[in-house]
N, C-alpha and C. Protein backbone atom coordinates (compact mmCIF):
# COMPACT_ATOMS: atom_id res chain seq x y z
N UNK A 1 -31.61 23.12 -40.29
CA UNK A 1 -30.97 24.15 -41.08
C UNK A 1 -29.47 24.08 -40.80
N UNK A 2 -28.81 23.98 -41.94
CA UNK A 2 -27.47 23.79 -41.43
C UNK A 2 -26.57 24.77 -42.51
N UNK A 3 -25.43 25.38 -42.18
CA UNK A 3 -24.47 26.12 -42.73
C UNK A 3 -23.06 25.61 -42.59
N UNK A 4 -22.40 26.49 -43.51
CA UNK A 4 -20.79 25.65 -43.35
C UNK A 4 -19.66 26.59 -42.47
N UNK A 5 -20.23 27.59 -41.51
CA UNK A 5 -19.39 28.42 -41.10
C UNK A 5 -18.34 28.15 -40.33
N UNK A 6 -18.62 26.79 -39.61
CA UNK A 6 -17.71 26.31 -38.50
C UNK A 6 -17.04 24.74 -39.12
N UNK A 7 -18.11 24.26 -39.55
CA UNK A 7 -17.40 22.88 -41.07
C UNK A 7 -18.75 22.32 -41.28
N UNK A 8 -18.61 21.10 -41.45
CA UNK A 8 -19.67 20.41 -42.06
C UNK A 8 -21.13 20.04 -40.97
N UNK A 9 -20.91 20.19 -39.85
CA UNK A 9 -21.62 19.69 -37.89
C UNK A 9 -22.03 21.05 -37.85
N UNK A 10 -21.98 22.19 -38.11
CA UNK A 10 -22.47 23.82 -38.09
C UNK A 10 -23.68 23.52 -37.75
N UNK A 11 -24.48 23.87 -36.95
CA UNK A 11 -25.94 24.29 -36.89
C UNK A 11 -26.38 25.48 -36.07
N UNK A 12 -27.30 25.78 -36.92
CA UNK A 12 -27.87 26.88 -36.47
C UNK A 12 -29.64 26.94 -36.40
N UNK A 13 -30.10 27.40 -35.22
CA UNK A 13 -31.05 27.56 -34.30
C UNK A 13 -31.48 29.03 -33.29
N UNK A 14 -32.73 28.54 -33.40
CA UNK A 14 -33.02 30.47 -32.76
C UNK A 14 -33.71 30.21 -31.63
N UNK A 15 -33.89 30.54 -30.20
CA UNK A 15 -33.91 30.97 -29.31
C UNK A 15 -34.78 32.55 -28.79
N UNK A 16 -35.51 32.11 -27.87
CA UNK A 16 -36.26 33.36 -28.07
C UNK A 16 -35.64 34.07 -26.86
N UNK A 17 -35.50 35.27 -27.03
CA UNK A 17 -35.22 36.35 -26.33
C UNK A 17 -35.64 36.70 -24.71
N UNK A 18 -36.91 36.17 -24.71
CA UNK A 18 -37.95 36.29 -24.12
C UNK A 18 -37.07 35.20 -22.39
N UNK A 19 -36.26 34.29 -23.11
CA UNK A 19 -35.77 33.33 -22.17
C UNK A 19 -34.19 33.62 -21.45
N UNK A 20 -33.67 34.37 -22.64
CA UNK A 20 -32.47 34.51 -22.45
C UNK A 20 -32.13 36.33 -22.93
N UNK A 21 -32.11 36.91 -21.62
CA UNK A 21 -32.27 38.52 -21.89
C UNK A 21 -30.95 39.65 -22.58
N UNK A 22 -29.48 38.80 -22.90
CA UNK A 22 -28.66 39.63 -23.20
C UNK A 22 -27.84 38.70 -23.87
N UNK A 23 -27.00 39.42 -24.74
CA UNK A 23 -26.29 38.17 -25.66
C UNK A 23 -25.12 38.04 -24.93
N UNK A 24 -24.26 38.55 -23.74
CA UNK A 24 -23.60 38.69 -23.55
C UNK A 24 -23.95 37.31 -22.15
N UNK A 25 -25.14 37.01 -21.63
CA UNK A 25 -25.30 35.81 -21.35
C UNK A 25 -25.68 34.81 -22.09
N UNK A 26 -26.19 35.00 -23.18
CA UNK A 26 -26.07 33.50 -24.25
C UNK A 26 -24.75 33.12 -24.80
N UNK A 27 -23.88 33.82 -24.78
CA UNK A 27 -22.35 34.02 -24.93
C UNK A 27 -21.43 33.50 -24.29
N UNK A 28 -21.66 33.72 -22.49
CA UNK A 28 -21.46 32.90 -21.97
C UNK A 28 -21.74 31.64 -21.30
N UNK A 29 -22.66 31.67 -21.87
CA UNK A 29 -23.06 29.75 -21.35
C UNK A 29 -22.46 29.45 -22.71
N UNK A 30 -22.61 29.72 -23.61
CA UNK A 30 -21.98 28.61 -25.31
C UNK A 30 -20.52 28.36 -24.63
N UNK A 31 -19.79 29.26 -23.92
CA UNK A 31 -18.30 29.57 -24.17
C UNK A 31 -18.14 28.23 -23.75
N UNK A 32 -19.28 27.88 -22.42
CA UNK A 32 -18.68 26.39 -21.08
C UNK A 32 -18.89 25.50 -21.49
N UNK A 33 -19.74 25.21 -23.17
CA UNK A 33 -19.95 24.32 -24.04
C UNK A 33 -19.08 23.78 -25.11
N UNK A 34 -18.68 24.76 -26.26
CA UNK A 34 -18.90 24.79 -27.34
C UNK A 34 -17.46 25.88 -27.63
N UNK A 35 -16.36 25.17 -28.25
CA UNK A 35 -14.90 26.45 -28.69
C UNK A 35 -15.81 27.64 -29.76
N UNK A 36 -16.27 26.99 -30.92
CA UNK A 36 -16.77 28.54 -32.01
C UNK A 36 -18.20 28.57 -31.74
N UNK A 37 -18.69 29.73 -31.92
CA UNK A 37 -20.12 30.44 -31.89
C UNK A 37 -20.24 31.25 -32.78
N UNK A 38 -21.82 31.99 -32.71
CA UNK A 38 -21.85 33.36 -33.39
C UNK A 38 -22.97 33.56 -32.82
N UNK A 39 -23.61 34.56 -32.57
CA UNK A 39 -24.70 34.83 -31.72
C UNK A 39 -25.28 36.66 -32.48
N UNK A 40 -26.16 36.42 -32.38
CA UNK A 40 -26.74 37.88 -33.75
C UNK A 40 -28.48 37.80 -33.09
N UNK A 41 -28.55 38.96 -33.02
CA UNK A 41 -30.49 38.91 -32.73
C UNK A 41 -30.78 39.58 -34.01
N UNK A 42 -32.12 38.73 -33.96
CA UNK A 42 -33.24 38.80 -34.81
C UNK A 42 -34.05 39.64 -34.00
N UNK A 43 -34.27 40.58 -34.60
CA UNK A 43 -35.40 41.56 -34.03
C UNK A 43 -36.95 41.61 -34.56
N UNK A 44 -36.91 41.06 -35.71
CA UNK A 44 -38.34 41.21 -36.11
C UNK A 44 -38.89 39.66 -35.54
N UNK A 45 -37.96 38.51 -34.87
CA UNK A 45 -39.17 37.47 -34.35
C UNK A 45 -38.62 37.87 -33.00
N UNK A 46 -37.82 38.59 -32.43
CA UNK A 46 -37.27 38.68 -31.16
C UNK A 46 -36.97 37.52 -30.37
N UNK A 47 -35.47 37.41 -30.94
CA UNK A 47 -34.69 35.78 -31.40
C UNK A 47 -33.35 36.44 -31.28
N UNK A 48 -32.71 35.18 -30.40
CA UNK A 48 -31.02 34.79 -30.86
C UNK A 48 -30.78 33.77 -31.89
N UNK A 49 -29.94 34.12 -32.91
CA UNK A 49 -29.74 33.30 -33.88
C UNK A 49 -28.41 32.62 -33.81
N UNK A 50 -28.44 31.83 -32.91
CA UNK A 50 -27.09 30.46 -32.44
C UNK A 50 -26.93 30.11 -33.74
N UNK A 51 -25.41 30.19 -34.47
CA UNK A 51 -24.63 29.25 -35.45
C UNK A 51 -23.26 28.49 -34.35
N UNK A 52 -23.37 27.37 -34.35
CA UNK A 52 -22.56 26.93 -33.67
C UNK A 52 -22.47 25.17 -33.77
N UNK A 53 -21.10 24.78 -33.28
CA UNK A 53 -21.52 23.04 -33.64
C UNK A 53 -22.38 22.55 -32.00
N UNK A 54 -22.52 21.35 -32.06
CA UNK A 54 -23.32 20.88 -31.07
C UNK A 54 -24.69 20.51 -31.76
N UNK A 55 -25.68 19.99 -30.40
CA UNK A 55 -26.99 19.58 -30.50
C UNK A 55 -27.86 21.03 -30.65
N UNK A 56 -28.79 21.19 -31.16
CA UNK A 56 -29.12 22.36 -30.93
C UNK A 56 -30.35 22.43 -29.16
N UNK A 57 -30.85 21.14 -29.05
CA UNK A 57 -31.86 20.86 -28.00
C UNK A 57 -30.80 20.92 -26.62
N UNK A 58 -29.85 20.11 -26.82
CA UNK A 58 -28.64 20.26 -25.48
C UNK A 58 -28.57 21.45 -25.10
N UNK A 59 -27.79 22.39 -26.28
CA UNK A 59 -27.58 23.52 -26.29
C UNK A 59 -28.14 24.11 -25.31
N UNK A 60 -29.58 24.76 -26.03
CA UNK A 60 -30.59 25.68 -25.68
C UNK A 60 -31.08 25.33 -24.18
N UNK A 61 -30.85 23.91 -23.67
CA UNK A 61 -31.43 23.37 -22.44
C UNK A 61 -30.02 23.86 -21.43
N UNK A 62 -28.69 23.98 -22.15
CA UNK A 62 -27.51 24.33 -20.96
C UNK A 62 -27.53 25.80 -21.01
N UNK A 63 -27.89 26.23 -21.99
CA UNK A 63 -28.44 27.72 -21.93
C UNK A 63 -28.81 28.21 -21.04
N UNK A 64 -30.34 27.78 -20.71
CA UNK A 64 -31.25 28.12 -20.22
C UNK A 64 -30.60 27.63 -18.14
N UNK A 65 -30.10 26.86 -18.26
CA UNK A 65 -29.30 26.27 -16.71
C UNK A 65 -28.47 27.03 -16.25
N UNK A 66 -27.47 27.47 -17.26
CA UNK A 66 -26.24 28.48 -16.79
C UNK A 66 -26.21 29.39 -16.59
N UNK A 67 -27.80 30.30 -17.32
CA UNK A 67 -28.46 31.44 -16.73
C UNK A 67 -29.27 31.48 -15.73
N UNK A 68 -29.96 30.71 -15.12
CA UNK A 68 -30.59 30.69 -14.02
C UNK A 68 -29.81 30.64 -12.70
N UNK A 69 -28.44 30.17 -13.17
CA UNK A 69 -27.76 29.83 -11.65
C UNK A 69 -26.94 31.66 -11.68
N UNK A 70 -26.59 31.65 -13.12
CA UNK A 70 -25.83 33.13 -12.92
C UNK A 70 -27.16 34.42 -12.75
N UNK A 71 -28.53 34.22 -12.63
CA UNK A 71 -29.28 35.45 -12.72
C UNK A 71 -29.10 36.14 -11.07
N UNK A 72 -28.63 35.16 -10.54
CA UNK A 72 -29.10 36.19 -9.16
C UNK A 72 -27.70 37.19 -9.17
N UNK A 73 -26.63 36.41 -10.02
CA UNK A 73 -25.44 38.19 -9.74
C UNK A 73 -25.57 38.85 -11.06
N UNK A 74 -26.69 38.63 -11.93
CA UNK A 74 -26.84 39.69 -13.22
C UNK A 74 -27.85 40.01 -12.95
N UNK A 75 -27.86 41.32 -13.14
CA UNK A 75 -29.39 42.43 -12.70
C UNK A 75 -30.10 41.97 -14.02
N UNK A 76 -31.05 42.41 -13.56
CA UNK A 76 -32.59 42.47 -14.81
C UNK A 76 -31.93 43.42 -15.95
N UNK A 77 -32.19 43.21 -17.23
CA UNK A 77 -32.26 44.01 -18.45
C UNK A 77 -32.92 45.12 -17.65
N UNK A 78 -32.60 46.43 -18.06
CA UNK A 78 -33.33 47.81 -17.82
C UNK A 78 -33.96 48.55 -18.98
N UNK A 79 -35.47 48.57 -19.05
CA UNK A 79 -35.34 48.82 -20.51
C UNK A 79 -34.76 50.84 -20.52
N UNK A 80 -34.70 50.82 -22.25
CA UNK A 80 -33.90 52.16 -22.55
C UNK A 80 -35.05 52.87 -22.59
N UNK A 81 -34.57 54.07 -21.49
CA UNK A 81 -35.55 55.44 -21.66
C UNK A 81 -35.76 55.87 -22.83
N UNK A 82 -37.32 56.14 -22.89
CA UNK A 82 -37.37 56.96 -24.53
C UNK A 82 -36.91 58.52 -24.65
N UNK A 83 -36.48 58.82 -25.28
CA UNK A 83 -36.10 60.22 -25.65
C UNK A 83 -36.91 61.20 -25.19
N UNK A 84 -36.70 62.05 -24.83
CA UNK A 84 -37.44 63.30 -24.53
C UNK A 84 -37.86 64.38 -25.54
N UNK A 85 -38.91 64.98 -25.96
CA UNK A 85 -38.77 65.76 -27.00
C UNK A 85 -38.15 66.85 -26.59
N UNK A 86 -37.37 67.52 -27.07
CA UNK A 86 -36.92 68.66 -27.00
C UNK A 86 -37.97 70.05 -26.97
N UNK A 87 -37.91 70.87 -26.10
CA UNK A 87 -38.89 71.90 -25.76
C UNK A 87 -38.44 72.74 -27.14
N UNK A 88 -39.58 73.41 -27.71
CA UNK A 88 -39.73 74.54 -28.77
C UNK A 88 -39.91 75.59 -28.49
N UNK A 89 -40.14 76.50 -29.45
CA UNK A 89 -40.77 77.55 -29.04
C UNK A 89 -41.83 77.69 -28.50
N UNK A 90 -42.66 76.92 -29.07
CA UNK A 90 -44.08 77.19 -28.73
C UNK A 90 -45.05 75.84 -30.02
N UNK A 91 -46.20 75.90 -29.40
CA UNK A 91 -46.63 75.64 -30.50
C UNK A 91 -46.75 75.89 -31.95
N UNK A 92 -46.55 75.10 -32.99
CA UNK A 92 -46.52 75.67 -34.21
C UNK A 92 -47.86 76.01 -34.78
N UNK A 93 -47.51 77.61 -35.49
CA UNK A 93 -48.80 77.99 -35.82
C UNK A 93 -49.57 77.52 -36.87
N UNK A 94 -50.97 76.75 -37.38
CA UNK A 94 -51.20 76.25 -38.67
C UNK A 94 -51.38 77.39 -39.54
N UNK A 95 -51.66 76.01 -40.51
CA UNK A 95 -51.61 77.21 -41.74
C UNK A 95 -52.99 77.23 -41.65
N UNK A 96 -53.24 78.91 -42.67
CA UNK A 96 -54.57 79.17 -42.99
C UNK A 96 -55.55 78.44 -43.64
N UNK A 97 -57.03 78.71 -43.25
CA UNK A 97 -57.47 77.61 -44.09
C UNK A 97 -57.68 77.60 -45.70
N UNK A 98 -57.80 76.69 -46.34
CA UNK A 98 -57.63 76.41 -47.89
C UNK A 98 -58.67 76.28 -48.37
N UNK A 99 -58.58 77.19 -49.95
CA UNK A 99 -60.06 76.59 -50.93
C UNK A 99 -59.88 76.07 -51.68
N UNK A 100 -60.75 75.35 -52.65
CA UNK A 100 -60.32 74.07 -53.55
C UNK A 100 -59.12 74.66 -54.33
N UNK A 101 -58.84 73.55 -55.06
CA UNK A 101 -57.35 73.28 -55.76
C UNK A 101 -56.06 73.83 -54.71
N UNK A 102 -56.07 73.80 -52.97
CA UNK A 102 -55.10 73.77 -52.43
C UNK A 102 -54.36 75.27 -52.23
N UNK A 103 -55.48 76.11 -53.10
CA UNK A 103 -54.89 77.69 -52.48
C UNK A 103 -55.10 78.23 -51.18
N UNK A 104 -54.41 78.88 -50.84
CA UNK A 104 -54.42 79.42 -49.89
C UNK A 104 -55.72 80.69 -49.69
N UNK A 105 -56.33 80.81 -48.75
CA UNK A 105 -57.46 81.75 -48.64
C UNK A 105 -56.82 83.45 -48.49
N UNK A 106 -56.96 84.52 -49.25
CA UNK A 106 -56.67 85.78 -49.64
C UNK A 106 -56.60 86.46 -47.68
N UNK A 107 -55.68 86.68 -47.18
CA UNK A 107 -56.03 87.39 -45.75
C UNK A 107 -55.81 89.31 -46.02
N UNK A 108 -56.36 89.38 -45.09
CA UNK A 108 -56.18 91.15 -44.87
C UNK A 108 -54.72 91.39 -44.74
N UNK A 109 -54.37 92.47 -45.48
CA UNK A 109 -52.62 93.12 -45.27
C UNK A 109 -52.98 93.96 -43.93
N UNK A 110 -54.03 94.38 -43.60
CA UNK A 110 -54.15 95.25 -42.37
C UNK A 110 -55.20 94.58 -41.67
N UNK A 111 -54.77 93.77 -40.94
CA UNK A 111 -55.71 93.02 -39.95
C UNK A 111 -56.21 94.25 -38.85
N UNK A 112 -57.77 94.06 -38.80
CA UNK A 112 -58.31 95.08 -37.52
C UNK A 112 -57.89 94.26 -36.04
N UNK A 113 -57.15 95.26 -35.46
CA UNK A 113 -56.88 94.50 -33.75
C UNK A 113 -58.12 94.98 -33.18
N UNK A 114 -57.87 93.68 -32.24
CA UNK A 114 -58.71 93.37 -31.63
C UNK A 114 -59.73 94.82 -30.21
N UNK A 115 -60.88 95.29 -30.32
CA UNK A 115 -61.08 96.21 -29.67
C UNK A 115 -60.27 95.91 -28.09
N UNK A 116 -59.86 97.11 -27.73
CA UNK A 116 -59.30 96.93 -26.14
C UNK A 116 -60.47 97.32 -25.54
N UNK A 117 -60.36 96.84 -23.91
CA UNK A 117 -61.30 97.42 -23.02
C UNK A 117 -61.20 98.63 -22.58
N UNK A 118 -62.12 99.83 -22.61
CA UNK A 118 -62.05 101.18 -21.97
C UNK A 118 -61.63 101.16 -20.58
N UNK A 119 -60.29 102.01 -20.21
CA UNK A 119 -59.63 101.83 -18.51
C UNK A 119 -60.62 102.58 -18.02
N UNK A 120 -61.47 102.57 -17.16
CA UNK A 120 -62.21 103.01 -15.39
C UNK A 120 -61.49 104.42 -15.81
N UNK A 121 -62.30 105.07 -15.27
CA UNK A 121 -61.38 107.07 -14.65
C UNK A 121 -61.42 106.39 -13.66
N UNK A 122 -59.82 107.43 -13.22
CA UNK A 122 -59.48 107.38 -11.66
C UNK A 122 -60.35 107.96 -11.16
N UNK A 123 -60.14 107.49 -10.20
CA UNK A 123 -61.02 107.95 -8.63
C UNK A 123 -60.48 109.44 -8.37
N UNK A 124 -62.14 110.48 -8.21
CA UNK A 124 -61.69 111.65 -8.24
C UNK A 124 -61.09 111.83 -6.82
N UNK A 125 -60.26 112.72 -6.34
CA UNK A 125 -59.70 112.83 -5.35
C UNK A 125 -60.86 113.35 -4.52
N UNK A 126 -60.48 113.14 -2.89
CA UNK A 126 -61.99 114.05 -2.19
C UNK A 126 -61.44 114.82 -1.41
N UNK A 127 -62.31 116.09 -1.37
CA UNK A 127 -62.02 117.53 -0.64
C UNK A 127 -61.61 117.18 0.38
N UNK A 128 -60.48 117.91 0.73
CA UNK A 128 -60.39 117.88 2.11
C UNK A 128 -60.63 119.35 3.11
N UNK A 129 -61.74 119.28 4.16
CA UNK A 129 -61.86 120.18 5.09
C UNK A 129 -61.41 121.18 5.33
């Protein structure tokens, strides 16, 4: 696959992610190679998409060298915390249930509450002597 971005020697090649964890190290190994680049991820094959002149097999093989010697002073990718949901009020209340064609079921304007429990009588007081 070849393009004209850099001149007529342009090639471009993809790289899986999986090998090379940040573009900012595929970036710098091209730099100790290669004067122009372009470097862009593909997220739906989870891919670097190298446009650049050179071999593309050299390449990807000095790639893969210049990161292994630099991994021990670059930490591991960290992956990104997922979001937290934000606390609500409360659970949301559903809706009532429905009869055909999607109406809503007729409720009471004066709902009966619920019976309370009868309080105990106090304790009668006891004579004293």
């Amino acid at each position: 696959m070849s393009s004209r971005i850099f001149g007529p020697k342009t090639t471009t090649f993809e790289m899986s992610a999986n090998k090379i964890g940040c573009k900012k190290c595929v970036e710098e190994a091209l730099s100790t190679r290669v004067l122009q680049y372009e470097v862009s991820f593909v997220s739906k094959r989870n891919n670097w998409k190298i446009i650049t002149l050179g071999d593309p097999k050299e390449l990807e093989h000095a790639i893969i060298e210049y990161n292994a010697e630099k991994e021990e002073s670059h930490p591991a990718p960290q992956p990104k915390p997922q979001p937290q949901p934000r606390p609500g009020p409360g659970p949301r209340p559903r809706p009532g249930p429905k009869l055909k064609h999607g109406r809503p079921k007729a409720r009471d304007a004066n709902p009966v509450p619920s019976p309370q429990p009868t309080p105990a009588p106090p304790p009668s007081p006891e004579p004293n002597p």
